[in-house]
C-alpha atoms as a PDB file:
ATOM      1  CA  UNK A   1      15.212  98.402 -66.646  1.00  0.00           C
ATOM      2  CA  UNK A   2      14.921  98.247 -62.667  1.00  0.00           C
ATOM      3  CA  UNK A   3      16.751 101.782 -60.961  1.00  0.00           C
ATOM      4  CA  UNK A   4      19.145 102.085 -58.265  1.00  0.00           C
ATOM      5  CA  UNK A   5      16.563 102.143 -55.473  1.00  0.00           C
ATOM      6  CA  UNK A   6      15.063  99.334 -56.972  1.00  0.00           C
ATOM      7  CA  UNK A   7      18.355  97.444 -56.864  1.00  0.00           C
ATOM      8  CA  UNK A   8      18.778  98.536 -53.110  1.00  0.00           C
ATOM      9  CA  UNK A   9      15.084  97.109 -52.494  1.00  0.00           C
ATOM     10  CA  UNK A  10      16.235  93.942 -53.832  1.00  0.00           C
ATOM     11  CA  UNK A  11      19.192  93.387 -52.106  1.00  0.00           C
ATOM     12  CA  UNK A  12      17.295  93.778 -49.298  1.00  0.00           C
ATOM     13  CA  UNK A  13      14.701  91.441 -49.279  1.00  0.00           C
ATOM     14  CA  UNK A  14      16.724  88.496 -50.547  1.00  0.00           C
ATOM     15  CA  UNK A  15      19.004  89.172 -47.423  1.00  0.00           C
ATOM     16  CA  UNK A  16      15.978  89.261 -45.864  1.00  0.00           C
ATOM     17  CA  UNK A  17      13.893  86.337 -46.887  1.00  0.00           C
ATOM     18  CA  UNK A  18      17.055  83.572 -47.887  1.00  0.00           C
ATOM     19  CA  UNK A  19      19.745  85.403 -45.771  1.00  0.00           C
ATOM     20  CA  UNK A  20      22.092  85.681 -49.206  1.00  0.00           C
ATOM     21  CA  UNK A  21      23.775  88.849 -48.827  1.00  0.00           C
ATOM     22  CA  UNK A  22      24.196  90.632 -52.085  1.00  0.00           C
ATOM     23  CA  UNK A  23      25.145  93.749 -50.185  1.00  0.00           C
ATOM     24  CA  UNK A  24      28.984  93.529 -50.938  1.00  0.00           C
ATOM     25  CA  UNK A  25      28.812  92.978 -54.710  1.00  0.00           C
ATOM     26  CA  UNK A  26      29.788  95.809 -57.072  1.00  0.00           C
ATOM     27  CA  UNK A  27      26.763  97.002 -57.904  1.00  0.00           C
ATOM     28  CA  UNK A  28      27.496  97.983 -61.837  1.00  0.00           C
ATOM     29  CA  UNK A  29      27.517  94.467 -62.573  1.00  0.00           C
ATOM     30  CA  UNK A  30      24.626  93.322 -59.873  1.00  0.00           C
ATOM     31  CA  UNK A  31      22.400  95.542 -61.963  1.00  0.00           C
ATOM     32  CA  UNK A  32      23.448  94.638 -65.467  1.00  0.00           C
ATOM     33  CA  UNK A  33      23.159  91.275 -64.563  1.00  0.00           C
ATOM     34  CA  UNK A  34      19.640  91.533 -62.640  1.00  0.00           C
ATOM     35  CA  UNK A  35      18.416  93.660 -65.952  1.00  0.00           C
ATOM     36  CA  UNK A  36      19.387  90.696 -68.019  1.00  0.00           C
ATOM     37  CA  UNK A  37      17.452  88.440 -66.304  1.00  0.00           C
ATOM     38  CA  UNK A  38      14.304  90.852 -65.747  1.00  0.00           C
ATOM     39  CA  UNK A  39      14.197  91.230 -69.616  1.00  0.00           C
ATOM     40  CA  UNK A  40      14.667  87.627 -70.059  1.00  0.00           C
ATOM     41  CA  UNK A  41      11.853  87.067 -68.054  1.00  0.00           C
ATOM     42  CA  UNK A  42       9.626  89.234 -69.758  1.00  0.00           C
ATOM     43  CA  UNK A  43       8.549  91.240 -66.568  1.00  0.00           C
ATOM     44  CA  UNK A  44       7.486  94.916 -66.854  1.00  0.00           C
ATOM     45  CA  UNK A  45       6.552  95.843 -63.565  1.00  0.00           C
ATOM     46  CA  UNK A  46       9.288  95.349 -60.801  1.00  0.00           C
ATOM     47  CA  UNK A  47       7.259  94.874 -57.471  1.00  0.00           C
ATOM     48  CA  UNK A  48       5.280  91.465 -59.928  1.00  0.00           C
ATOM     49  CA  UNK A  49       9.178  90.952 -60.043  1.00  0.00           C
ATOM     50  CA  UNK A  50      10.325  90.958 -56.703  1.00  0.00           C
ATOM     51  CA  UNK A  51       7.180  89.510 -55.456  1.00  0.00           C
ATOM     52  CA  UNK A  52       8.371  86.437 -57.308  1.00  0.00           C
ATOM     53  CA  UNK A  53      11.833  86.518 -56.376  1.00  0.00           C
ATOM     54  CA  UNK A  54      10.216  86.480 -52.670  1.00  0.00           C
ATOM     55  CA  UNK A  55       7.599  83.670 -52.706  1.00  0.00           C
ATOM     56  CA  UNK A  56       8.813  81.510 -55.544  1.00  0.00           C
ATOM     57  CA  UNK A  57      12.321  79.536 -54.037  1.00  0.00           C
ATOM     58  CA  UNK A  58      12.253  77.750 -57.600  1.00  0.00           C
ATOM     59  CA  UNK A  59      12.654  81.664 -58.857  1.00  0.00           C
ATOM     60  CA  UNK A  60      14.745  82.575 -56.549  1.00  0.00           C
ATOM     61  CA  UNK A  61      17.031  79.854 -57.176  1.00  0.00           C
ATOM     62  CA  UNK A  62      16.699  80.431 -60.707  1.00  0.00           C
ATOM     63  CA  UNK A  63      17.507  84.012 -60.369  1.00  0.00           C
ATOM     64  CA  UNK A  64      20.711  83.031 -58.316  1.00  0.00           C
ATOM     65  CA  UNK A  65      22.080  80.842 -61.193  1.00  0.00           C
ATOM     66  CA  UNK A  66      21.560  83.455 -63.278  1.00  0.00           C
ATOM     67  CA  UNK A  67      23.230  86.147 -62.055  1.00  0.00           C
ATOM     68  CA  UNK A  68      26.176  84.423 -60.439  1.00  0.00           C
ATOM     69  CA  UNK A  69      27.154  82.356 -63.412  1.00  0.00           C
ATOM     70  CA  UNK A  70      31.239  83.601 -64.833  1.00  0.00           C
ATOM     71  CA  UNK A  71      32.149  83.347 -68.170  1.00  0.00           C
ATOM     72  CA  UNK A  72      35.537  80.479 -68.299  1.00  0.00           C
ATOM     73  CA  UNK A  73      37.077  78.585 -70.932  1.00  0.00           C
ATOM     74  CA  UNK A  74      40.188  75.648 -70.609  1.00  0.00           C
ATOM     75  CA  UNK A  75      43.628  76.975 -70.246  1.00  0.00           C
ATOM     76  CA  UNK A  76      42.382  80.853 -70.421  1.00  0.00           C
ATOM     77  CA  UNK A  77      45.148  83.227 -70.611  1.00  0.00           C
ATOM     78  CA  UNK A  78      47.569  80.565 -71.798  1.00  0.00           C
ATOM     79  CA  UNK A  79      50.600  82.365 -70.379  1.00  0.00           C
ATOM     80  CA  UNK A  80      49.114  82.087 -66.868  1.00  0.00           C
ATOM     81  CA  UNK A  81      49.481  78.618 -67.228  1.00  0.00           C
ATOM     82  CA  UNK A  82      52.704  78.097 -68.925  1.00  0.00           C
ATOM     83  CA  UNK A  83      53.685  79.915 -65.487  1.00  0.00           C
ATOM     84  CA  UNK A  84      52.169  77.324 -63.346  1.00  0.00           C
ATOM     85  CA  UNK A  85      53.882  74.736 -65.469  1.00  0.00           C
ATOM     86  CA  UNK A  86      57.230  76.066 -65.348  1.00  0.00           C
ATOM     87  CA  UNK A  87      57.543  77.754 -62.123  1.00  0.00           C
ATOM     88  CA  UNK A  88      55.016  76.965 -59.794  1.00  0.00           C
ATOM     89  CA  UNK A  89      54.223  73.017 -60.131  1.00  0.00           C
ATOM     90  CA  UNK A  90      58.239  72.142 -60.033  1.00  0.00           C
ATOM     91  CA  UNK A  91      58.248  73.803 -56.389  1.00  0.00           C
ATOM     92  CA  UNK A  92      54.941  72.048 -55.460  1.00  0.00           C
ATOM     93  CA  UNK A  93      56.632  68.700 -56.746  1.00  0.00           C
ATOM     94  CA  UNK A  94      58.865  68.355 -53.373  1.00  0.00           C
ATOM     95  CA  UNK A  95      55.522  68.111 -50.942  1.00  0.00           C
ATOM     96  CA  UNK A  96      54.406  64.642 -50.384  1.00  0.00           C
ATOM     97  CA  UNK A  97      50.972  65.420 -51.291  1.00  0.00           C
ATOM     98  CA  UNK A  98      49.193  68.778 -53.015  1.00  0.00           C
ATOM     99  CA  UNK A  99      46.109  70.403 -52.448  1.00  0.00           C
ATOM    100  CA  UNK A 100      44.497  73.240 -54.202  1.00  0.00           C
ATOM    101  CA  UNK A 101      41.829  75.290 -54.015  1.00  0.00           C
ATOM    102  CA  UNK A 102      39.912  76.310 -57.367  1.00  0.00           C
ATOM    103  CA  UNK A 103      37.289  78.811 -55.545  1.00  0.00           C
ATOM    104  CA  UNK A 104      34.612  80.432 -58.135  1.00  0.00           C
ATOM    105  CA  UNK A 105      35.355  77.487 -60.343  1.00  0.00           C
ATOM    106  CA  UNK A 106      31.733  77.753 -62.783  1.00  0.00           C
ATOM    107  CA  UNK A 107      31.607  75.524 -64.655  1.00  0.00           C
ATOM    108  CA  UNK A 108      34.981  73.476 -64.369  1.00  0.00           C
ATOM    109  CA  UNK A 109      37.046  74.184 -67.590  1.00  0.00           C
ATOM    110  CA  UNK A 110      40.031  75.504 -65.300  1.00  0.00           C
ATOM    111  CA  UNK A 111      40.169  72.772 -62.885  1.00  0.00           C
ATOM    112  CA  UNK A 112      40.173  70.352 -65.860  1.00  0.00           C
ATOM    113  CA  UNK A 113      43.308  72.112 -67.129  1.00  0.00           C
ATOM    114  CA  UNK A 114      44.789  72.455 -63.680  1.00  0.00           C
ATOM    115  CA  UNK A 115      44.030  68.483 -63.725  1.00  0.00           C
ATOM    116  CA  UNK A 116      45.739  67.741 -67.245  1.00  0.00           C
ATOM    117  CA  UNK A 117      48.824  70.233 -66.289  1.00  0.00           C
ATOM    118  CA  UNK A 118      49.125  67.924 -62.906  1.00  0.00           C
ATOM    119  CA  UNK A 119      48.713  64.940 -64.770  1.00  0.00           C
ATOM    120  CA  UNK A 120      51.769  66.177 -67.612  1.00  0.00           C
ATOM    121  CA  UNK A 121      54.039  67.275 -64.434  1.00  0.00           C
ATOM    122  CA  UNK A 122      53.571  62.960 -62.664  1.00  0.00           C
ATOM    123  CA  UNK A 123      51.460  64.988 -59.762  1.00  0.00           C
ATOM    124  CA  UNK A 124      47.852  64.291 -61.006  1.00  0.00           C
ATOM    125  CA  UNK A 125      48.241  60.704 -58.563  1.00  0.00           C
ATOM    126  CA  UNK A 126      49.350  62.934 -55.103  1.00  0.00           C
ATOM    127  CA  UNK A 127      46.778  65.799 -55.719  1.00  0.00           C
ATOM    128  CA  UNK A 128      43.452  66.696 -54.592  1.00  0.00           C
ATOM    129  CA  UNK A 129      41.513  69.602 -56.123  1.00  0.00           C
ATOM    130  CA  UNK A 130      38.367  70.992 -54.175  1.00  0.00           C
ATOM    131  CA  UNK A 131      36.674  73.239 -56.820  1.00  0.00           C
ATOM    132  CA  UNK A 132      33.764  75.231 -55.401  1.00  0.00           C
ATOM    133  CA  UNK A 133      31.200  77.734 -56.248  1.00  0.00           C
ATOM    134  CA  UNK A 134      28.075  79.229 -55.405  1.00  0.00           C
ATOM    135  CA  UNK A 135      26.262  78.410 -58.145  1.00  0.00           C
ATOM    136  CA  UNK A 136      24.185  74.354 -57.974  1.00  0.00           C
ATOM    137  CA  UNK A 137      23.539  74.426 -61.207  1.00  0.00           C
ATOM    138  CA  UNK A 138      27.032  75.171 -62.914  1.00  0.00           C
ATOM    139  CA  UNK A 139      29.064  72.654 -60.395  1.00  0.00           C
ATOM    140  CA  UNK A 140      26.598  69.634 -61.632  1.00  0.00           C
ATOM    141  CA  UNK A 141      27.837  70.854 -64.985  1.00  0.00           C
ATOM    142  CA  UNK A 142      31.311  70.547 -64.075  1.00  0.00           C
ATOM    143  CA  UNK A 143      31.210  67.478 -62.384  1.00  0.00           C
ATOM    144  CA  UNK A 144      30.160  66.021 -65.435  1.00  0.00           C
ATOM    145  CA  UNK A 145      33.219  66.950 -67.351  1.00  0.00           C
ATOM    146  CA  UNK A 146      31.344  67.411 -70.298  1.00  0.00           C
ATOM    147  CA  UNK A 147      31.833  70.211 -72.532  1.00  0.00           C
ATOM    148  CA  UNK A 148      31.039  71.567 -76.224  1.00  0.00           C
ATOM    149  CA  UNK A 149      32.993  69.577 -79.108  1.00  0.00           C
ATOM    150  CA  UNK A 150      33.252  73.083 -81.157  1.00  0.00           C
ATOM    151  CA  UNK A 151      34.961  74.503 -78.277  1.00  0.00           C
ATOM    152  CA  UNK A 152      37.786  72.195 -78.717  1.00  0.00           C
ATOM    153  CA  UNK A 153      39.688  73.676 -81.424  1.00  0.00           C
ATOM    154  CA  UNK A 154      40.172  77.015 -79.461  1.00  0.00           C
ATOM    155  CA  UNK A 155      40.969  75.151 -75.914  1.00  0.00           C
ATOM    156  CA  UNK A 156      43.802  72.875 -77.543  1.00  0.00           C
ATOM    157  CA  UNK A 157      45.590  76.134 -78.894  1.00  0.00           C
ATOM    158  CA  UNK A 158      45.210  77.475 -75.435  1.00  0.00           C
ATOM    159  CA  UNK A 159      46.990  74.411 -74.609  1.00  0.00           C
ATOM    160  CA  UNK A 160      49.679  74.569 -76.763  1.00  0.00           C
ATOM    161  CA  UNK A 161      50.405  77.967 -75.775  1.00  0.00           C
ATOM    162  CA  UNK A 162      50.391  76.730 -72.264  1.00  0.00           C
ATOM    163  CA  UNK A 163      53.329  74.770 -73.658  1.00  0.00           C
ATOM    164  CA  UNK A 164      51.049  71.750 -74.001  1.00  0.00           C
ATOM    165  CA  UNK A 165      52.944  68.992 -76.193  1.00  0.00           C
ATOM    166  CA  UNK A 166      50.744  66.182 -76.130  1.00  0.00           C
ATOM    167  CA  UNK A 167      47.711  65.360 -78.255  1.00  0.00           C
ATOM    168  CA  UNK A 168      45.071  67.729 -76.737  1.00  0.00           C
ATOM    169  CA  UNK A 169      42.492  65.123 -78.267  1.00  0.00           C
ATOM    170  CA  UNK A 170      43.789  62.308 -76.303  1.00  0.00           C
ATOM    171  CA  UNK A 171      42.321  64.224 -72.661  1.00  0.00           C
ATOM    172  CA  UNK A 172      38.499  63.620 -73.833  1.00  0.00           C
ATOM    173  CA  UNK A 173      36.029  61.373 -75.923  1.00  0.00           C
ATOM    174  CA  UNK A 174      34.566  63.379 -78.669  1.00  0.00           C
ATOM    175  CA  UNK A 175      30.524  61.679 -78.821  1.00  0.00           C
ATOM    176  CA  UNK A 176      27.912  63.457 -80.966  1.00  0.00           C
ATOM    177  CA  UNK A 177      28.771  67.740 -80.802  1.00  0.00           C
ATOM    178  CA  UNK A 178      30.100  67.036 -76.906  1.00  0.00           C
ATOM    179  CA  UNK A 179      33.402  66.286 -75.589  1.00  0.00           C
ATOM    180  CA  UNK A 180      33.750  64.225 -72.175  1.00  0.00           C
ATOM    181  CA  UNK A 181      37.150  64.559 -70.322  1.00  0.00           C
ATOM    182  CA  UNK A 182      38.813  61.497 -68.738  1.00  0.00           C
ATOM    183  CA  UNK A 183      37.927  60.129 -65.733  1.00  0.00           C
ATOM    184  CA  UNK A 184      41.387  59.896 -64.117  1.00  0.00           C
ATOM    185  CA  UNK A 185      40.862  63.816 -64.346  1.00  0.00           C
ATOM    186  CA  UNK A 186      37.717  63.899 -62.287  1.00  0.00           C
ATOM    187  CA  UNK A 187      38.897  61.524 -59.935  1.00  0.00           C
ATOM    188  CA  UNK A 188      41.228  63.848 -58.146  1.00  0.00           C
ATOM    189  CA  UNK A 189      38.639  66.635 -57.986  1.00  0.00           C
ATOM    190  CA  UNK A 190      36.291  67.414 -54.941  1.00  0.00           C
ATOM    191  CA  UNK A 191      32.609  69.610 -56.327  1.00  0.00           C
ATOM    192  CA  UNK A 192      31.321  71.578 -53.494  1.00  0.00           C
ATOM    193  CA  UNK A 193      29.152  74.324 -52.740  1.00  0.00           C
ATOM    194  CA  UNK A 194      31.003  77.678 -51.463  1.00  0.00           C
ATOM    195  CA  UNK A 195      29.703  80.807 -51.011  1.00  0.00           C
ATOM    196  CA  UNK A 196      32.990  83.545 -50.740  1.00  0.00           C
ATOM    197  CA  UNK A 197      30.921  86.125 -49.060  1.00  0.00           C
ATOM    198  CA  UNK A 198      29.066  84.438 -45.998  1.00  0.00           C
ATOM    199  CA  UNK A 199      31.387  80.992 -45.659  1.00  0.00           C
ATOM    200  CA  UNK A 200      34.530  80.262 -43.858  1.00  0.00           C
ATOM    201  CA  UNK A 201      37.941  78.270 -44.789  1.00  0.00           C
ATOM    202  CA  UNK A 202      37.444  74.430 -44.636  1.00  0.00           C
ATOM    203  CA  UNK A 203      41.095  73.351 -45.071  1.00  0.00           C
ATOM    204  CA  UNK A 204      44.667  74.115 -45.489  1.00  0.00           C
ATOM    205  CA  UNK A 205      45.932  74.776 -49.436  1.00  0.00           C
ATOM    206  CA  UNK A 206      49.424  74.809 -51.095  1.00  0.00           C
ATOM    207  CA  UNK A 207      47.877  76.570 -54.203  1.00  0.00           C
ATOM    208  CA  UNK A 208      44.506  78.484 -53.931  1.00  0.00           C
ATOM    209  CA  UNK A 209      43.018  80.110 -57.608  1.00  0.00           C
ATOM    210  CA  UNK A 210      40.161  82.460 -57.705  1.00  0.00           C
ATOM    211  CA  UNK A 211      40.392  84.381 -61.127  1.00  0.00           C
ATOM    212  CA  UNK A 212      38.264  86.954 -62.097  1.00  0.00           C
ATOM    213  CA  UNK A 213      35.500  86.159 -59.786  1.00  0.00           C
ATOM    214  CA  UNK A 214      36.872  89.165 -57.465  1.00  0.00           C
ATOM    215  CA  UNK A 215      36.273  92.383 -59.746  1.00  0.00           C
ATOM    216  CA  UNK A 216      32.310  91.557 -59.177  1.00  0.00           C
ATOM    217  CA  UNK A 217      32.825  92.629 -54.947  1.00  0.00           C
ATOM    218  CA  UNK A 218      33.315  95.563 -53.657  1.00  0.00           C
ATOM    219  CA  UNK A 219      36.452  96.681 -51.909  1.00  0.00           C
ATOM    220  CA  UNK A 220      35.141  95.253 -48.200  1.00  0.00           C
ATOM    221  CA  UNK A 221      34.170  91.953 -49.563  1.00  0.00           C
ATOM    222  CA  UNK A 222      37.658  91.585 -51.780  1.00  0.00           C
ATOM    223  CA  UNK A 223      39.511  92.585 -48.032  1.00  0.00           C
ATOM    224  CA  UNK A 224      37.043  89.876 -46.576  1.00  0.00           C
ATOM    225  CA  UNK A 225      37.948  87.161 -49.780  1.00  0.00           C
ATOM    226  CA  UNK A 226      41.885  88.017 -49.588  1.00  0.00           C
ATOM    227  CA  UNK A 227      41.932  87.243 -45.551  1.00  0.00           C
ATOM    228  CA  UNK A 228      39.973  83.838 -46.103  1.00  0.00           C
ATOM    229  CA  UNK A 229      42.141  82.882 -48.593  1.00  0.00           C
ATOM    230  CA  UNK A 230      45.227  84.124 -46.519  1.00  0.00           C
ATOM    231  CA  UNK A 231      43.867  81.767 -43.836  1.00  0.00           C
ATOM    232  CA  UNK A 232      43.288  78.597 -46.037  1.00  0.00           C
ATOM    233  CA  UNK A 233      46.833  78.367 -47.800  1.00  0.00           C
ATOM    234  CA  UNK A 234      50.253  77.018 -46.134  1.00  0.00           C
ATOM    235  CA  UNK A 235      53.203  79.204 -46.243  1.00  0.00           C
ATOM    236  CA  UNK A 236      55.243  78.853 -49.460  1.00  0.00           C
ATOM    237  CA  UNK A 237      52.070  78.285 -50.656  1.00  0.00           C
ATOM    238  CA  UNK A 238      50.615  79.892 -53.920  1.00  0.00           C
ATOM    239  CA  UNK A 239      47.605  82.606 -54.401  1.00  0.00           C
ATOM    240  CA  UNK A 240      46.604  83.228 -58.594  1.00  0.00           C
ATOM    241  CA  UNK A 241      44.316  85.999 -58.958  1.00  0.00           C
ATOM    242  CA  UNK A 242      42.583  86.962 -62.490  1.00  0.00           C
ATOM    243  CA  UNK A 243      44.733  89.702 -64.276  1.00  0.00           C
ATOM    244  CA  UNK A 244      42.827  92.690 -63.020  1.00  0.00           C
ATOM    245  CA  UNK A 245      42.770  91.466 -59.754  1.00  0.00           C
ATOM    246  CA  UNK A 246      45.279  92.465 -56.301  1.00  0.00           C
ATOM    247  CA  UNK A 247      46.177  91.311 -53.088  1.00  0.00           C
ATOM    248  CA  UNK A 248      47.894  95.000 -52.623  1.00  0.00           C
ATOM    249  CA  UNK A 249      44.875  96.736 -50.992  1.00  0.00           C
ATOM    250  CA  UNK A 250      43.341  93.741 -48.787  1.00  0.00           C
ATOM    251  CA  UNK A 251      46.737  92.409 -46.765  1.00  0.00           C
ATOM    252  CA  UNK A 252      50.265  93.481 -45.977  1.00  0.00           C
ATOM    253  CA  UNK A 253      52.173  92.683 -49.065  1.00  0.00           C
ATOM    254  CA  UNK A 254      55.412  91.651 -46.778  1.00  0.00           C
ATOM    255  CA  UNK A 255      53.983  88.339 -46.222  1.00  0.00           C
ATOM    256  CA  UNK A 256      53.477  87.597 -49.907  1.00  0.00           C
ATOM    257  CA  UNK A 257      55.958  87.746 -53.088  1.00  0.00           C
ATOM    258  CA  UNK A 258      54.624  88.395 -56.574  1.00  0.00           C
ATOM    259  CA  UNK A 259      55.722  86.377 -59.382  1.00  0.00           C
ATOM    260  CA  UNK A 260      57.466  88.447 -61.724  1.00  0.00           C
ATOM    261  CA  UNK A 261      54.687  89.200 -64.763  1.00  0.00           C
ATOM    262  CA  UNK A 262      51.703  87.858 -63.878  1.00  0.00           C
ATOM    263  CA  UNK A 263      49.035  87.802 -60.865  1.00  0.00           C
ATOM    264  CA  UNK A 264      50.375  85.027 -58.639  1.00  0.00           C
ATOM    265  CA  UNK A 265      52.073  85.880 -55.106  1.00  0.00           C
ATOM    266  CA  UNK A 266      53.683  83.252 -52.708  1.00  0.00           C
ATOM    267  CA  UNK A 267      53.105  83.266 -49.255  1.00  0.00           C
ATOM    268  CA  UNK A 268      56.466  83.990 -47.786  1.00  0.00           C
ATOM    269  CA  UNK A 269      55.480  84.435 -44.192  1.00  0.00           C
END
């Protein structure tokens, strides 16, 4: 297990050698997640560590998927959605053309359902979704759409809690153990590369989601997050946050209005 000024040391010398600034992330779950991967790896010694994190960029990269990558699943916390459904996606419905922002997507199960709750409300065909993340390795995994057939039973009773009435099956092509989601889905996403801590806003959103990807920053980089996101969506337009996530402590709350129950806020002013 690496210590504390181990961790600093680190930090450091990534910032140092690939200019990735690691600096703002809460540093209980920096170091779990670095541990994980230091035992994975089989190293004992920390400096034969670090000195490969420093002159191997196939490492380094490695090391970067590895700690970055967010645990997802389709339509999690179904009552978030059946929110969206009901309440948010009607009010969208008047713009002549919607685009959101899925920021920290992984590896794309929540832009897929954003996709199929479009699709169910006739606004799949006037919507563009830019899903980004840090992490190379799980965007080429969501571009392919492709996820685990066992998985399926749990994501369609997501669904239907969503307040899903189609047949769940009818989204994807089940093909020996994997399941691959429609192309009419995919079609209306953009896959980029984002980094939140060190990259600035690159359009203008009427509905921006980053959930649960802020309780790994400190309470700088969450002010520094809030403000970008502040600056990328339109007014009236819609901010979701994961549950044990706030906009209360980054930005005056007058210019935003929570939805009653659950972590979304409209921009007011």
């Amino acid at each position: 297990m690496i210590e504390d000024i181990e961790l600093e040391t680190l930090i450091n010398d990534i910032y140092e050698y690939y200019g990735f600034d690691f600096g703002s992330y809460s540093r209980a779950s920096l170091k779990r997640r670095v541990n994980r991967l230091y035992q994975l790896d089989g190293f004992t010694n920390f400096y034969e560590f670090l000195s490969k994190v420093r002159y191997d960029s196939d490492y380094y990269k490695r090391m970067i998927d590895e700690i970055t990558v967010n645990v997802t699943e389709m339509f999690r916390d179904p009552h978030f959605y059946k929110i969206v459904r009901t309440e948010i996606l009607p009010l969208l419905a008047t713009k002549p053309f919607i685009r959101l922002w899925h920021a920290g997507c992984s590896t794309g199960e929540e832009v897929y359902s954003m996709a199929i709750l479009l699709k169910e409300a006739n606004l799949l065909h006037k919507s563009l979704i830019y899903a980004t993340d840090i992490n190379s390795k799980v965007l080429e995994t969501a571009k392919k759409g492709i996820f685990p057939l066992r998985m399926m039973k749990e994501y369609s009773e997501n669904y239907r809690e969503s307040g899903g009435q189609e047949d769940f099956s009818s989204y994807y092509i089940a093909n020996y153990g994997i399941a691959k989601f429609d192309d009419e889905l995919a079609s209306k996403m953009v896959f980029s590369q984002h980094n939140l801590v060190s990259d600035n806003s690159f359009n203008e959103f009427d509905f921006i989601l980053c959930r649960n990807v802020l309780i790994y920053f400190d309470n700088d980089l969450q002010k520094r997050v809030i403000n970008l996101f502040d600056e990328s969506l339109a007014t009236l337009g819609f901010l979701a946050l994961g549950t044990k996530e706030t906009i209360k402590y980054s930005i005056s709350t007058t210019k935003y209005k929570q939805l009653e129950k659950e972590k979304v806020w409209r921009k007011v002013r």
